[in-house]
Protein backbone atom coordinates (compact mmCIF):
# COMPACT_ATOMS: atom_id res chain seq x y z
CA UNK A 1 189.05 161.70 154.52
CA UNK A 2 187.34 159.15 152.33
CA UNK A 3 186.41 160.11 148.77
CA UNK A 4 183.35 158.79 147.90
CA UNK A 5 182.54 156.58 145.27
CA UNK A 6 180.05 157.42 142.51
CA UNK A 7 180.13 154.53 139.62
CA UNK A 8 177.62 156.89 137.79
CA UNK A 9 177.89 160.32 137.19
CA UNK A 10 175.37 162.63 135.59
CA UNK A 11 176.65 165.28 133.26
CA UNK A 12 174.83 167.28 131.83
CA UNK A 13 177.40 168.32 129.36
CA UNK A 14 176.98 164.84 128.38
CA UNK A 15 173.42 164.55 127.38
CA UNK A 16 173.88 168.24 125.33
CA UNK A 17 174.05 168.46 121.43
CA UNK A 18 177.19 169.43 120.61
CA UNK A 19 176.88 171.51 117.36
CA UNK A 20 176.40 175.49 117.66
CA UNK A 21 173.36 175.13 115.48
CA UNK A 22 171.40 172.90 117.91
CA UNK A 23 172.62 174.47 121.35
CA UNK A 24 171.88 177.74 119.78
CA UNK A 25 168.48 176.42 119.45
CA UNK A 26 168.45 175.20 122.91
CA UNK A 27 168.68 178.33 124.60
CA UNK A 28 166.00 180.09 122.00
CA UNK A 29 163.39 177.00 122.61
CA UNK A 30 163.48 175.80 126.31
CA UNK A 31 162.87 179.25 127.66
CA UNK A 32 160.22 179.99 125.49
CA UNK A 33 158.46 177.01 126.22
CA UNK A 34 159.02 176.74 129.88
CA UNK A 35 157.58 180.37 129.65
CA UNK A 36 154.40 179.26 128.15
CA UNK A 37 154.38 176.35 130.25
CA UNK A 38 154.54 178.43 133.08
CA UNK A 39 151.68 180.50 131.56
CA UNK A 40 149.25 177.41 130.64
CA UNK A 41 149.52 175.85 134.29
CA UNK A 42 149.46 179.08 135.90
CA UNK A 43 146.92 181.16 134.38
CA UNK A 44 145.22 178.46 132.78
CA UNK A 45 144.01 176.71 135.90
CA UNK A 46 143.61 180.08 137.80
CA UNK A 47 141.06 180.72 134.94
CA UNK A 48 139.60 177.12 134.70
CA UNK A 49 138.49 176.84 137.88
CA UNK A 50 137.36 180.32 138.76
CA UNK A 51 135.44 180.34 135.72
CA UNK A 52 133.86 176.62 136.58
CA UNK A 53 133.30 177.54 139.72
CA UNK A 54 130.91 180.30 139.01
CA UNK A 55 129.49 178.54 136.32
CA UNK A 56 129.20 175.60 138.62
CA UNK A 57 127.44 177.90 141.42
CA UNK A 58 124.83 179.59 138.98
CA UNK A 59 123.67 176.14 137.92
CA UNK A 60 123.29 175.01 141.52
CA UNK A 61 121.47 178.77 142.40
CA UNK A 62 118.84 177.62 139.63
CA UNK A 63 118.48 174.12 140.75
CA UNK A 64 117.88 175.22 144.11
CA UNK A 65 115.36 177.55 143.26
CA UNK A 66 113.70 174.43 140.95
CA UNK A 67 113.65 172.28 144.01
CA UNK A 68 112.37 175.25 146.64
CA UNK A 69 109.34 175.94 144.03
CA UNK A 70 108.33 172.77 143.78
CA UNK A 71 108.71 171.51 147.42
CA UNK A 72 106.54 174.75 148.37
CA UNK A 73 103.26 173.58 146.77
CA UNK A 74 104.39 169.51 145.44
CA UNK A 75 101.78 169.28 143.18
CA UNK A 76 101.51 167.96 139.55
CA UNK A 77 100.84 171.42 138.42
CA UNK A 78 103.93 172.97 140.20
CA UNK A 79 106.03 170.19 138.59
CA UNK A 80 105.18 170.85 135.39
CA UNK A 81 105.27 174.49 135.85
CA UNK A 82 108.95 174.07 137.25
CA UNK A 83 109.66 171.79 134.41
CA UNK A 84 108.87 174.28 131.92
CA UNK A 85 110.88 176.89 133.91
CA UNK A 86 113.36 174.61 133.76
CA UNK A 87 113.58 174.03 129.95
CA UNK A 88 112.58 176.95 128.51
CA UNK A 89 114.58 179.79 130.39
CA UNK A 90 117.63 177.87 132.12
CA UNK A 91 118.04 175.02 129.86
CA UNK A 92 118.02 172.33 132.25
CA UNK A 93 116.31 168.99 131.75
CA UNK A 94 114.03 168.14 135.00
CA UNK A 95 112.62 164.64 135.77
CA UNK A 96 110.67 163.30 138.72
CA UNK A 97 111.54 159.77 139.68
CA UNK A 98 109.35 159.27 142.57
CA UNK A 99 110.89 156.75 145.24
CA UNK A 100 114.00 156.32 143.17
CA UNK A 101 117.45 155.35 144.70
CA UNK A 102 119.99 158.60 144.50
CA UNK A 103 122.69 157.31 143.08
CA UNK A 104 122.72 155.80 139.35
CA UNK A 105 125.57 155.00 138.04
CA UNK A 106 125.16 156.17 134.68
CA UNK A 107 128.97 156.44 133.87
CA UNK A 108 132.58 154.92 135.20
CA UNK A 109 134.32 157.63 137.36
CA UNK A 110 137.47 156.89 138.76
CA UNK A 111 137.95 160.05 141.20
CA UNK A 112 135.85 162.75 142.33
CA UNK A 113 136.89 165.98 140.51
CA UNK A 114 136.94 169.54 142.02
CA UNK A 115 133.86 170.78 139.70
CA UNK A 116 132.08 167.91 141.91
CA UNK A 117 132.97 170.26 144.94
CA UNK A 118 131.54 173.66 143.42
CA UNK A 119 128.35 172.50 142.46
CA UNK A 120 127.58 169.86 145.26
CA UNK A 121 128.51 172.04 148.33
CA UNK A 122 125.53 175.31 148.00
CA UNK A 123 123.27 172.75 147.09
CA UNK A 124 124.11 170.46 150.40
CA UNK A 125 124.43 173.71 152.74
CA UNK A 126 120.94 174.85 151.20
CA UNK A 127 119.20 171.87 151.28
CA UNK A 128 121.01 169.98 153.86
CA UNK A 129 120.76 166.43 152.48
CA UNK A 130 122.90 164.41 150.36
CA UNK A 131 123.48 165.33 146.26
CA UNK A 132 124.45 163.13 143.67
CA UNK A 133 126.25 164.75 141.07
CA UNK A 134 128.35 162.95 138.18
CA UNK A 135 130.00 165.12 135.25
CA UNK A 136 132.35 162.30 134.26
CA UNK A 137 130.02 160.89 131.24
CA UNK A 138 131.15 162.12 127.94
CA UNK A 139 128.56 163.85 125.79
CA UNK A 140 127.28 167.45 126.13
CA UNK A 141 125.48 166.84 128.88
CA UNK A 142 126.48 166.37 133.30
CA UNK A 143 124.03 164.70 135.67
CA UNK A 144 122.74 165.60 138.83
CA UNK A 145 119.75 163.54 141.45
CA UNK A 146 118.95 165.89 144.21
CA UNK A 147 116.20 163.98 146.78
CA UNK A 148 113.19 165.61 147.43
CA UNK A 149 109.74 164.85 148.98
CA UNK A 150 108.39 161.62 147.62
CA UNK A 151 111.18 160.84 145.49
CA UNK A 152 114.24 162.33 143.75
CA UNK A 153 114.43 165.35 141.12
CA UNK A 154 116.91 164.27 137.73
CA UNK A 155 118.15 167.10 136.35
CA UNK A 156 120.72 167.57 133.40
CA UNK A 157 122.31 170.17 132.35
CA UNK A 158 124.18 171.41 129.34
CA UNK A 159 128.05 170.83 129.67
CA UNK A 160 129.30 174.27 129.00
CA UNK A 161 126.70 175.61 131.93
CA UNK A 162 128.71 174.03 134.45
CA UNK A 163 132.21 173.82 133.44
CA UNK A 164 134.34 176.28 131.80
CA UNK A 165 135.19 174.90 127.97
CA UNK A 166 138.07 177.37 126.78
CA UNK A 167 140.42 175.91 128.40
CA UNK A 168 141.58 172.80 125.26
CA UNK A 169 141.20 176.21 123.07
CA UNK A 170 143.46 177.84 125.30
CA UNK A 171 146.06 175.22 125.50
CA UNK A 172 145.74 174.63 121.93
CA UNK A 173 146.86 178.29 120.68
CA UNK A 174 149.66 177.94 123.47
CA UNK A 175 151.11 174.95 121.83
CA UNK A 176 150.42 176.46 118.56
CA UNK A 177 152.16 179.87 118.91
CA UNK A 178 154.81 177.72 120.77
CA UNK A 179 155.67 175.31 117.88
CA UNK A 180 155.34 178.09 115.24
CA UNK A 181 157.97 180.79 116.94
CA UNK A 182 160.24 177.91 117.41
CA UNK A 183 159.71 177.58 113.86
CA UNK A 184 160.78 180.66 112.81
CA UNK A 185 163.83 181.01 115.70
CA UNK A 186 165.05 177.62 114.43
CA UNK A 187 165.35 179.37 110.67
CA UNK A 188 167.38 181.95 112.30
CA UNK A 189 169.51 180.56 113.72
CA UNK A 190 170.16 178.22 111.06
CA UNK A 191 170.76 180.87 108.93
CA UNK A 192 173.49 182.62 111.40
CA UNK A 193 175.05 179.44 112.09
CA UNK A 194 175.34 178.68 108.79
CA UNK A 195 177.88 181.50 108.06
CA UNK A 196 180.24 180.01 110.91
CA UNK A 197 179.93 176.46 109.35
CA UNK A 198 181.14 177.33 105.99
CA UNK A 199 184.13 179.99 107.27
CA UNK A 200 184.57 176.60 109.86
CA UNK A 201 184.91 174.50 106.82
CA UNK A 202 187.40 177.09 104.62
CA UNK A 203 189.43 177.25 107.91
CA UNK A 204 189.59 173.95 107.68
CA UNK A 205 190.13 173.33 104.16
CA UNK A 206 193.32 175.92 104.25
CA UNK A 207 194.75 173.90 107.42
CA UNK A 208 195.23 170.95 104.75
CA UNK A 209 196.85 173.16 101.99
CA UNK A 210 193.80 172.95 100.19
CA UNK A 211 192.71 176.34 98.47
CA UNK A 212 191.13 175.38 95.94
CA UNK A 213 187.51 177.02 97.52
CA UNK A 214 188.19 180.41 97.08
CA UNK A 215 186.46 183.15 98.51
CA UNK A 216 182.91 182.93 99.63
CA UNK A 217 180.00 185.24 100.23
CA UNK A 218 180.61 187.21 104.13
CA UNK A 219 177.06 186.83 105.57
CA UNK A 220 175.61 186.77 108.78
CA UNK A 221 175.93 188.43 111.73
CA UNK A 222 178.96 191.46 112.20
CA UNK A 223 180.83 189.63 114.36
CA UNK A 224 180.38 186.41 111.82
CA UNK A 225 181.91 189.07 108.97
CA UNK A 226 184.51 190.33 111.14
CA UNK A 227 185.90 186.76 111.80
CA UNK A 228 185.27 186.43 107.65
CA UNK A 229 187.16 188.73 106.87
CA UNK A 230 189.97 188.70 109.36
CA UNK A 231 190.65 184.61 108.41
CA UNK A 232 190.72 186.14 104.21
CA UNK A 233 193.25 188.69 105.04
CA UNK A 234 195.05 185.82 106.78
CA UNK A 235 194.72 184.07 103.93
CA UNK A 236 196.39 186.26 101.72
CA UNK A 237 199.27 187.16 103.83
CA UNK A 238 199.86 183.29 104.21
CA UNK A 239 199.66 183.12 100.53
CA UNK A 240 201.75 185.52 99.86
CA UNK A 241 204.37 184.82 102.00
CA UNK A 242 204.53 181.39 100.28
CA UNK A 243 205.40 183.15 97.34
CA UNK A 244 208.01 185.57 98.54
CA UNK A 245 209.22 182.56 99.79
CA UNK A 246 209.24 180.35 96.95
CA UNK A 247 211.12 183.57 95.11
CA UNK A 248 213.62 184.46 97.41
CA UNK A 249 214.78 180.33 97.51
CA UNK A 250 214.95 180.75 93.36
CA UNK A 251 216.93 183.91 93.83
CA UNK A 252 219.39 181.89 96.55
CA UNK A 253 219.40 178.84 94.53
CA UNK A 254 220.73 181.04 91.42
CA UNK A 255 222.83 183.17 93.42
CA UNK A 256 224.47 180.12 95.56
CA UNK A 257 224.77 177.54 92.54
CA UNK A 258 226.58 179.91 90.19
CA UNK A 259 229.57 180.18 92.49
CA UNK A 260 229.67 176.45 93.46
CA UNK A 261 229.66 175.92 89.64
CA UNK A 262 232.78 178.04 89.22
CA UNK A 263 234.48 176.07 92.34
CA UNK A 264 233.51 173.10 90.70
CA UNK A 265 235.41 174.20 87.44
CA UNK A 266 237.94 175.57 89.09
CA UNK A 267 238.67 172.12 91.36
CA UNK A 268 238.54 170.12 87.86
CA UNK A 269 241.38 171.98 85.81
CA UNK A 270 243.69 171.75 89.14
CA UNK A 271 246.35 168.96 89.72
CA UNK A 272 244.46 166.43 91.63
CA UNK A 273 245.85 165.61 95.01
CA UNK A 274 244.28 165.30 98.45
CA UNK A 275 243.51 168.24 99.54
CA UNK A 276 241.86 168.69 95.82
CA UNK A 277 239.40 165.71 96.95
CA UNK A 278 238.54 166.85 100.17
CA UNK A 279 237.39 170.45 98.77
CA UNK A 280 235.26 168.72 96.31
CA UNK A 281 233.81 166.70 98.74
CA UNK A 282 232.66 169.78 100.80
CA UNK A 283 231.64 171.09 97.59
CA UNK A 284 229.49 168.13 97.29
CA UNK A 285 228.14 168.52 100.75
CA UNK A 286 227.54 171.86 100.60
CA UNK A 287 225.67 171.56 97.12
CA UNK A 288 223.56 168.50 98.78
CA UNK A 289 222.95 170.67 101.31
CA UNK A 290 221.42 173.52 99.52
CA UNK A 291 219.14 171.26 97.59
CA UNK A 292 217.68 169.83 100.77
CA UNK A 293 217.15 173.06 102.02
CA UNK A 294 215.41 174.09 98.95
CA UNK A 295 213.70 171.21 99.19
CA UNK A 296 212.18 172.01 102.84
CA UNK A 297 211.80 175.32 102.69
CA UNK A 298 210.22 175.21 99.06
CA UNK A 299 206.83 174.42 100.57
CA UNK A 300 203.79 172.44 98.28
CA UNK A 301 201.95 175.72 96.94
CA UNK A 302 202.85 174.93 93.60
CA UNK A 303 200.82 171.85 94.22
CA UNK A 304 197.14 171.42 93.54
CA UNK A 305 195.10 168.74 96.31
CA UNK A 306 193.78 165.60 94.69
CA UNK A 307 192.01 162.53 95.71
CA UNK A 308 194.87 159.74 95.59
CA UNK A 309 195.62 156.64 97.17
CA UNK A 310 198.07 156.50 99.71
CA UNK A 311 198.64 152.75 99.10
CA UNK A 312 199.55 153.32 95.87
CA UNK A 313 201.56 156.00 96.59
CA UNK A 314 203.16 153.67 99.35
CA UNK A 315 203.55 150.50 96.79
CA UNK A 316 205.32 152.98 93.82
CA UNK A 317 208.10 154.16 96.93
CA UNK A 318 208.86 150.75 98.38
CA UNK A 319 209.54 149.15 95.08
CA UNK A 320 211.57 151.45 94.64
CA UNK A 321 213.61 151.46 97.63
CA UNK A 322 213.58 147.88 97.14
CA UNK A 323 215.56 147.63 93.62
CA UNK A 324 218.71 148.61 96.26
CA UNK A 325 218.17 145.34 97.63
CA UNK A 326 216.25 146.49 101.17
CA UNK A 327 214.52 143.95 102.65
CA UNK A 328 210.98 145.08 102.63
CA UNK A 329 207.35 144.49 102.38
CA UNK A 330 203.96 146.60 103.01
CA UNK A 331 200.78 145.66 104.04
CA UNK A 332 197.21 147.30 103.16
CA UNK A 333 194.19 146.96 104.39
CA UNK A 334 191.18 149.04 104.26
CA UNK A 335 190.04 152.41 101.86
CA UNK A 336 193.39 154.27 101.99
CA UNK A 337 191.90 156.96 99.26
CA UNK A 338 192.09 160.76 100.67
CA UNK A 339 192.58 164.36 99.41
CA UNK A 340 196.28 165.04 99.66
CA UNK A 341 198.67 166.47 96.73
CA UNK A 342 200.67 163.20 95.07
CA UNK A 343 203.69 164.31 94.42
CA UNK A 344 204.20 165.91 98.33
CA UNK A 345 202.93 163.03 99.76
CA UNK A 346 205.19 160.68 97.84
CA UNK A 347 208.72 163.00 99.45
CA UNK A 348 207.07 162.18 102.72
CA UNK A 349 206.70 158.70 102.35
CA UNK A 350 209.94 158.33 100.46
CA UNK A 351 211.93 160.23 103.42
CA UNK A 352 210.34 157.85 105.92
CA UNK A 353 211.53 154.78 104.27
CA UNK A 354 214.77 156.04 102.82
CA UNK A 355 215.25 156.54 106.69
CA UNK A 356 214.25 153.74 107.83
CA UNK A 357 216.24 151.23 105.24
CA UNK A 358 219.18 153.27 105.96
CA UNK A 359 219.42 152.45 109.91
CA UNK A 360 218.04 148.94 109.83
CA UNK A 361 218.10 145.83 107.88
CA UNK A 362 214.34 145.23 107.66
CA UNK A 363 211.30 147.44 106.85
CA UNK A 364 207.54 146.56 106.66
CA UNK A 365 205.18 149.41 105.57
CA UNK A 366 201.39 149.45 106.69
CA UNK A 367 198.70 151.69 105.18
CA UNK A 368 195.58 151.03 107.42
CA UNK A 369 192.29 152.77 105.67
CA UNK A 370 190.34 154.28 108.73
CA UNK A 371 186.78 156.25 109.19
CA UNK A 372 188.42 159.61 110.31
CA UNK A 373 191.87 159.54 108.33
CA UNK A 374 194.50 156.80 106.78
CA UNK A 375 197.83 156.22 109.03
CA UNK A 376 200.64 154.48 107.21
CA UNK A 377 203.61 153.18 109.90
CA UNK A 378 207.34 152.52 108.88
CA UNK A 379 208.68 150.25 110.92
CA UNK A 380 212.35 148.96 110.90
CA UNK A 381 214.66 147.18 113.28
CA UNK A 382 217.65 150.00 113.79
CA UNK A 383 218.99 150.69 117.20
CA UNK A 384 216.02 153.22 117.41
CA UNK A 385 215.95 156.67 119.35
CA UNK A 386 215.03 157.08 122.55
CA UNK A 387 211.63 158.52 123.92
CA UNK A 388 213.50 161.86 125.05
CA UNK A 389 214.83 161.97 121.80
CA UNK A 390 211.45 162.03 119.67
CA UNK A 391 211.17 165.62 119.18
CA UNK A 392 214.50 166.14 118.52
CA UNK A 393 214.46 164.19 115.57
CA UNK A 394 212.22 166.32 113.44
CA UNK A 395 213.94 169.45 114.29
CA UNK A 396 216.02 170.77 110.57
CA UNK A 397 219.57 169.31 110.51
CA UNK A 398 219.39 167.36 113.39
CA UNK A 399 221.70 164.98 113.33
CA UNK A 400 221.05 162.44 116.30
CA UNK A 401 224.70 160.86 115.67
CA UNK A 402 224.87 159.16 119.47
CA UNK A 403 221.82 156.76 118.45
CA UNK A 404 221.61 156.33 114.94
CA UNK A 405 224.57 155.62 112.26
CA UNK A 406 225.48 158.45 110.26
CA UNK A 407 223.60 158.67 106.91
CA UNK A 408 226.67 159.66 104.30
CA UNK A 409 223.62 161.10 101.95
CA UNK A 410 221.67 163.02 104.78
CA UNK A 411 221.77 166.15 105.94
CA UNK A 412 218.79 166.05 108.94
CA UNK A 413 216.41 167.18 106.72
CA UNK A 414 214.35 164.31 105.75
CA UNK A 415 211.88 163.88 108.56
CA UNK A 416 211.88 167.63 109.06
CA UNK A 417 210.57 167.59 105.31
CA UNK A 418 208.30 164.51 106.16
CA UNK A 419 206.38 166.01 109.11
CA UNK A 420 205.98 169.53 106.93
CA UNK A 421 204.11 167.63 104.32
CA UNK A 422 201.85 165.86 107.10
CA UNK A 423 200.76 168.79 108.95
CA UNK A 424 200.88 171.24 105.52
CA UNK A 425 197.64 167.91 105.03
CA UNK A 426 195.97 168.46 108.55
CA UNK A 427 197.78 165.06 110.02
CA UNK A 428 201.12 165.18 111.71
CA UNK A 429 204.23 162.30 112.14
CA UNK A 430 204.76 160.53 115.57
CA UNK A 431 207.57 158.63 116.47
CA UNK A 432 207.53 155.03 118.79
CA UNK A 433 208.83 151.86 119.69
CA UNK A 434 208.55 149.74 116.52
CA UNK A 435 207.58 146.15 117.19
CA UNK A 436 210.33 144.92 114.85
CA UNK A 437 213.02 146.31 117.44
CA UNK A 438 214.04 149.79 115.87
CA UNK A 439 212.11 152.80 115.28
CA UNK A 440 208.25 153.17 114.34
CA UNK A 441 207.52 156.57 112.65
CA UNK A 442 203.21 156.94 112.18
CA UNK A 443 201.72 158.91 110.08
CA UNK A 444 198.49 160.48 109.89
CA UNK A 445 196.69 161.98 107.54
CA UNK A 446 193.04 162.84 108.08
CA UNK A 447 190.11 162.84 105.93
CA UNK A 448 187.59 165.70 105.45
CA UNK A 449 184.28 165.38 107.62
């Protein structure tokens, strides 16, 4: 079976606002006013037109009694007699125009309207002739020529006596009440949402390391609290794991080095020989070894967020990797400025290139200054990794020793360390195919909204 082609699709996800505060006040809104939409059509023209329609009969009842007086004695007398009637009582305006054409065309009228219908029809089935009738002309004031003997009767009446005038009131307090409770649901919500923007914004702001908000005020609704209070405690127990953390590695680090120390001594004041060397180089390793474990498990809590430019940042590492006599260059372009702490984001950096000038013979750096974040590539013409081998790499002490040369100074900590700092910052390290031959290793760092 055939699928069938549709080059455009409606969705109506796609035409939706996309913010809590705004659908919020999409489901408060339409309902109300399709509700008094449904009202103003409903009731409203039930009303109108009952109400016109009696209105609309009453006048033509009194016209037809006009009409019946004078045709029962047509005299000059009876006319003015029915004229005063007429005036005085019923507040209708009567004027013989003897052998006058019905119709005048007194205003423009595009279509005959139902009110035409209600007044028209008892004076037709009473009189059984033709009426003219024309409410169309604007003014207080409707028209009507009904013929008679000898000529034709003009009659006007007051506007309200033959339609029904509350309904632009009507419609007007509808739309009123309508635009002022959406008033006052749109403050509502804005001040629930408001609650779950800033606790969206903390969550945020902790998901880059960055704690330098504090707490805030719990508001809004208990669910809103609950959610509050749940992401503080989290809070806490992330921060103080950090810090158990950070004091058990202090208590290793003294602990481990003190021994290794005494080794160290020991090794010295022995008669050198082979086996001598090869225990101090373990001794070496194993001290290296430490440090870069300290190093990655340390964590960048003792570190206050800054705005800082990653370019800069970028420029201070490569000249530095470049007084060993690497070949390479960077390449800026754009606003590379962002909130990130200096001093992490300069060990991430420095691991990336220190990695890449160890397994190939050229390096270019680019720090590229977007909208949303600032992504900085190391690129350098190893042997590379292969695809399957991406994640692998970032895994602590990986060593991937079938693809890359063995690093004498590594220990397979350094992009380990490197992605750690990126996604401590909200961004994260990806690994490709470098245009240069080797290994491209991107990363990302976002900035705040």
């Amino acid at each position: 079976m055939k699928k069938r082609f549709f080059p455009f699709r409606f969705r109506l996800r796609d035409y939706l606002p996309r913010g809590l505060y705004w659908r919020t006040a999409l489901i408060v809104i339409v309902p109300a006013a399709l509700l008094q939409l449904i009202i103003t059509l409903v009731f409203l023209d039930d009303h109108w037109r009952f109400t016109s329609k009696r209105l609309s009969q009453a006048v033509a009842a009194d016209i037809t009694l006009l009409v019946q007086m004078y045709e029962s004695e047509p005299t000059p007398d009876t006319l003015a007699f029915v004229q005063h009637i007429a005036r005085t009582p019923l507040r209708l305006e009567v004027a013989f125009e003897p052998n006058a054409p019905l119709e005048r065309q007194t205003c423009d009228r595009s279509s005959t309207d139902i009110i035409d219908q209600y007044i028209t029809e008892p004076l037709r089935s009473e009189f059984r002739r033709e009426i003219w009738y024309d409410p169309s002309c604007p003014g207080e004031f409707v028209y009507m020529r009904v013929p008679t003997e000898g000529g034709v009767f003009a009659i006007r009446a007051e506007r309200d006596r033959a339609q029904a005038r509350s309904g632009p009131l009507f419609v007007m307090w509808i739309l009123t009440a309508t635009v002022f409770f959406c008033l006052v649901s749109i403050l509502f919500i804005r001040s629930q949402v408001r609650p779950i923007e800033k606790l969206a914004d903390a969550m945020e702001q902790f998901g880059r390391g960055d704690d330098s908000g504090g707490q805030f005020r719990i508001r809004g609704a208990r669910e809103v609290r609950g959610a509050t209070r749940a992401f503080f405690d989290m809070r806490d127990r992330v921060k103080r794991l950090i810090d158990q953390r950070a004091q058990l590695l202090a208590g290793v680090s003294h602990d481990l080095r003190t021994p290794l120390t005494r080794l160290k001594l020991q090794l010295a004041l022995m008669t050198p020989s082979s086996e001598i060397e090869d225990a101090k180089r373990d001794l070496a390793d194993m001290e290296e070894t430490l440090d870069e474990y300290l190093t990655f498990a340390k964590g960048l809590g003792e570190e206050a967020p800054q705005t800082v430019d990653i370019a800069s940042i970028a420029s201070e590492v490569v000249e530095n990797v470049a007084r060993s006599g690497a070949d390479i260059a960077l390449d800026q372009s754009g606003d590379a400025t962002t909130p990130a702490r200096p001093r992490a984001i300069k060990r991430c950096l420095a691991n990336l290139i220190d990695n890449a000038a160890a397994h190939g013979d050229k390096v270019r750096v680019t720090v590229r200054g977007e909208e949303s974040a600032v992504v900085i590539a190391v690129d350098d013409n190893g042997p590379g990794i292969p695809e399957e081998l991406y994640e692998d790499a970032f895994r602590p002490f990986s060593r991937l020793d079938a693809t890359r040369s063995r690093n004498q100074k590594g220990v397979g900590l350094g992009l380990a360390i490197a992605r750690d700092v990126a996604r401590s910052h909200g961004g994260d390290i990806a690994l490709s195919q470098s245009p240069l031959g080797g290994l491209r290793a991107s990363l990302r760092l976002p900035r705040p909204a």
